[in-house]
Protein backbone atom coordinates (compact mmCIF):
# COMPACT_ATOMS: atom_id res chain seq x y z
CA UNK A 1 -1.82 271.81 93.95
CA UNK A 2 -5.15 270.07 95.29
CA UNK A 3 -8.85 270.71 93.44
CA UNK A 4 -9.96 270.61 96.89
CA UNK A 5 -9.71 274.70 98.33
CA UNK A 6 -10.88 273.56 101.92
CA UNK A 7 -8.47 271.68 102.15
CA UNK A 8 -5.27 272.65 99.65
CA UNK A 9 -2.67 270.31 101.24
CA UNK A 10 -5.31 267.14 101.37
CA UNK A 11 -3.39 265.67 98.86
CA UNK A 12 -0.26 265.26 100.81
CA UNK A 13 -1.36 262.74 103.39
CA UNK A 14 -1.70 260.39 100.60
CA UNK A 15 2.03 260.80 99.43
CA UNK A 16 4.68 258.44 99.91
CA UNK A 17 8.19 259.80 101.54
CA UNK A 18 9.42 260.10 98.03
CA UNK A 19 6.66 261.52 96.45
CA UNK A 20 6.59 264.25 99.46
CA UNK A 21 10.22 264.62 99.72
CA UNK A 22 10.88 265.47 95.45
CA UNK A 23 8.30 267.71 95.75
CA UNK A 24 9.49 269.22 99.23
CA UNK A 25 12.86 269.60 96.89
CA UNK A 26 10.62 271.36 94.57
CA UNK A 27 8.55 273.98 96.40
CA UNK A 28 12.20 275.28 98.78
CA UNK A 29 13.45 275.92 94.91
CA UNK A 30 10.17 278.09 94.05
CA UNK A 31 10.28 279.80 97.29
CA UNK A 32 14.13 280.33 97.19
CA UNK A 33 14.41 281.85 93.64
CA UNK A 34 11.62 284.55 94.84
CA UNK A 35 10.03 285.36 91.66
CA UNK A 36 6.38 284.46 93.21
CA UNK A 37 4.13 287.04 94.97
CA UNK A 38 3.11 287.17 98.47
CA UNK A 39 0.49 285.34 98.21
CA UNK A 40 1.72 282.46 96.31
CA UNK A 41 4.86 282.86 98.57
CA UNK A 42 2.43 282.04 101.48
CA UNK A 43 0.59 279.17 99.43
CA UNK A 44 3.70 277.65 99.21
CA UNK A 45 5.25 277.90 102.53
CA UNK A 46 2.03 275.90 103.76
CA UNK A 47 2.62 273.16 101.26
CA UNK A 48 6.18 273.05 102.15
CA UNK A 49 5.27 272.34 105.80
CA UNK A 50 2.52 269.56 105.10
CA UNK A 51 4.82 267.92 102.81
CA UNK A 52 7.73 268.04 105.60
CA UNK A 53 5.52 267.03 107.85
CA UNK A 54 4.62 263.75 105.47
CA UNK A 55 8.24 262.93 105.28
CA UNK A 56 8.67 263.57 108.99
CA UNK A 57 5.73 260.64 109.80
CA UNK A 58 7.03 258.16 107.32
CA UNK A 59 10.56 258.68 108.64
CA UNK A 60 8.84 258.41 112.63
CA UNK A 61 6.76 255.08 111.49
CA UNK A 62 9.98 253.46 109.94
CA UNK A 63 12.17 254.34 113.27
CA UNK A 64 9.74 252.60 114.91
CA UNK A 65 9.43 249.42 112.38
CA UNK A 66 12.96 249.22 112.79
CA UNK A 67 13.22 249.49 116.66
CA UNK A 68 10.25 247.14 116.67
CA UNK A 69 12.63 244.68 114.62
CA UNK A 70 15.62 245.40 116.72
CA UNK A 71 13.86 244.43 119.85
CA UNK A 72 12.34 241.48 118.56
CA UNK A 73 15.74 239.94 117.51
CA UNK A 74 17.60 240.88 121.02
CA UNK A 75 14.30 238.95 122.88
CA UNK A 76 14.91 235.96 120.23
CA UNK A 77 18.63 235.65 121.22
């Protein structure tokens, strides 16, 4: 995951949508076979929620780029 420990998920801001969502894809496969411990159960349910997060605030800003667009062409008719 990150080489930073305060901050384990840091790396996640810095993803784009794809990047977060393959690996999104990635952890729910770890976490749904089972064969981690506790901990690393726990570890990974965190990272699972930045990285939905990520994908949640790139799909937000494009809504928004595309309303923005949508507006601007009913104004210009």
């Amino acid at each position: 995951m990150s080489a930073d420990k305060s901050k384990p998920n840091a790396d996640v801001a810095s993803m784009s949508y794809e990047q977060a969502r393959d690996e999104l894809a990635k952890v729910v496969s770890q976490l749904e076979q089972g064969a981690v411990s506790l901990e690393d159960s726990m570890n990974l349910w965190e990272r699972g929620e930045a990285l939905a997060k990520q994908c949640e605030d790139w799909l937000s800003g494009a809504r928004k780029r595309l309303d923005a667009a949508l507006a601007n062409k009913k104004s210009a008719e």
